[in-house]
Protein backbone atom coordinates (compact mmCIF):
# COMPACT_ATOMS: atom_id res chain seq x y z
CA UNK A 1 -5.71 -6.42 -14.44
CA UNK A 2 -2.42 -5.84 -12.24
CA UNK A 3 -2.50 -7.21 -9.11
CA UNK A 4 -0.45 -5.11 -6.19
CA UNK A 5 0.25 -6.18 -2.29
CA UNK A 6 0.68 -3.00 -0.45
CA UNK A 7 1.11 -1.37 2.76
CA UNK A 8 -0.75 0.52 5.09
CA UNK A 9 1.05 3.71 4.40
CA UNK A 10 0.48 3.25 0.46
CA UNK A 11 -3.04 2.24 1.08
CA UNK A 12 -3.85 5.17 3.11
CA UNK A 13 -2.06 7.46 0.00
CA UNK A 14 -3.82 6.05 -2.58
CA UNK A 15 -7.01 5.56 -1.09
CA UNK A 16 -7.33 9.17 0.70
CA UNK A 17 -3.68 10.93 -0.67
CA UNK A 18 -3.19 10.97 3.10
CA UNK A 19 0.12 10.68 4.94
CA UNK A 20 -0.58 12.86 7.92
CA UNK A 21 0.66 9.38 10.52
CA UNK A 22 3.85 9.30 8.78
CA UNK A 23 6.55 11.54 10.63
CA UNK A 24 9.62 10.25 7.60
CA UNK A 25 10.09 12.50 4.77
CA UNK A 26 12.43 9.76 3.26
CA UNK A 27 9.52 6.86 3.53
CA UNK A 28 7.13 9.57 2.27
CA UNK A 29 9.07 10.50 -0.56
CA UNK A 30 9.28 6.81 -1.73
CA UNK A 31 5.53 6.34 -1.19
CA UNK A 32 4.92 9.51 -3.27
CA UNK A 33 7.00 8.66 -6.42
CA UNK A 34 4.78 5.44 -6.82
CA UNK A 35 3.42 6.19 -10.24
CA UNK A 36 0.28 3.82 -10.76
CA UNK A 37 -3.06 4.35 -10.43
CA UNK A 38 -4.25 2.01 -7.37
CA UNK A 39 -7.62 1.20 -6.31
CA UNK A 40 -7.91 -0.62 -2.84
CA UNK A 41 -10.31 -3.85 -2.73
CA UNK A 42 -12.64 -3.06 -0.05
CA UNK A 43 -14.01 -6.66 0.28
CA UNK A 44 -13.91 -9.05 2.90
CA UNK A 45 -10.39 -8.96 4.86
CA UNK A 46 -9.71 -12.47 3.83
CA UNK A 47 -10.31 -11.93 0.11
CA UNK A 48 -8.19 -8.99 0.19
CA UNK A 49 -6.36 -8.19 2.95
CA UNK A 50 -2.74 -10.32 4.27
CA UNK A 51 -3.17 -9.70 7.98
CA UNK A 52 0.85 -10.11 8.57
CA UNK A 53 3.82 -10.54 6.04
CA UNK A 54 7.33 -9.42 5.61
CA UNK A 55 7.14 -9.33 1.26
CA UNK A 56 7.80 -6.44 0.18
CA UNK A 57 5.21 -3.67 -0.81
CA UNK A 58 4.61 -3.90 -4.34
CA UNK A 59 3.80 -0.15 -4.42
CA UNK A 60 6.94 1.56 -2.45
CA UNK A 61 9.00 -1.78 -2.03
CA UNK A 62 8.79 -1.39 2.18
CA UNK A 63 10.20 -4.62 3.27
CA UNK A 64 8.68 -3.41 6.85
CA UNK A 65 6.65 -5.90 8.16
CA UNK A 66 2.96 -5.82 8.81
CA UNK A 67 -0.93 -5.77 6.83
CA UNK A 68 -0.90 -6.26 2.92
CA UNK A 69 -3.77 -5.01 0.96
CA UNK A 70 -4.72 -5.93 -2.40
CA UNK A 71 -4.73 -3.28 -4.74
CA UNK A 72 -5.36 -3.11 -8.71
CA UNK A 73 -4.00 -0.42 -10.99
CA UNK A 74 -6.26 1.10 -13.23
């Protein structure tokens, strides 16, 4: 199984297909054309969750800093 790191904003899309927060249609465009399946792990934050980082976001390649979660594509 595929392991992702991703962002709040792609969290909250994949989870809930929810982008209401995000006021830029370029950043939502780029968050929309991710093409894989993601499932969020929902376990405890350390197991799943980097509380601050400046990687990338494996799903829309965000270099913003801030929360990773770990995601798997199905």
């Amino acid at each position: 199984m595929t392991e992702f790191y991703i962002c709040i904003d792609c969290a909250m899309w994949h989870a809930n297909a929810d982008l209401t927060g995000l006021d830029d249609e370029t950043r939502e465009a780029k968050i929309k054309a991710c093409t894989e399946n993601l499932v969020i792990d929902c376990g405890e934050n350390e197991e799943y969750c980097v509380d601050f980082g400046k990687a990338p976001c494996d799903a829309c390649g965000s270099h913003l800093a801030g929360t990773r979660h770990r995601a798997f594509a199905i």
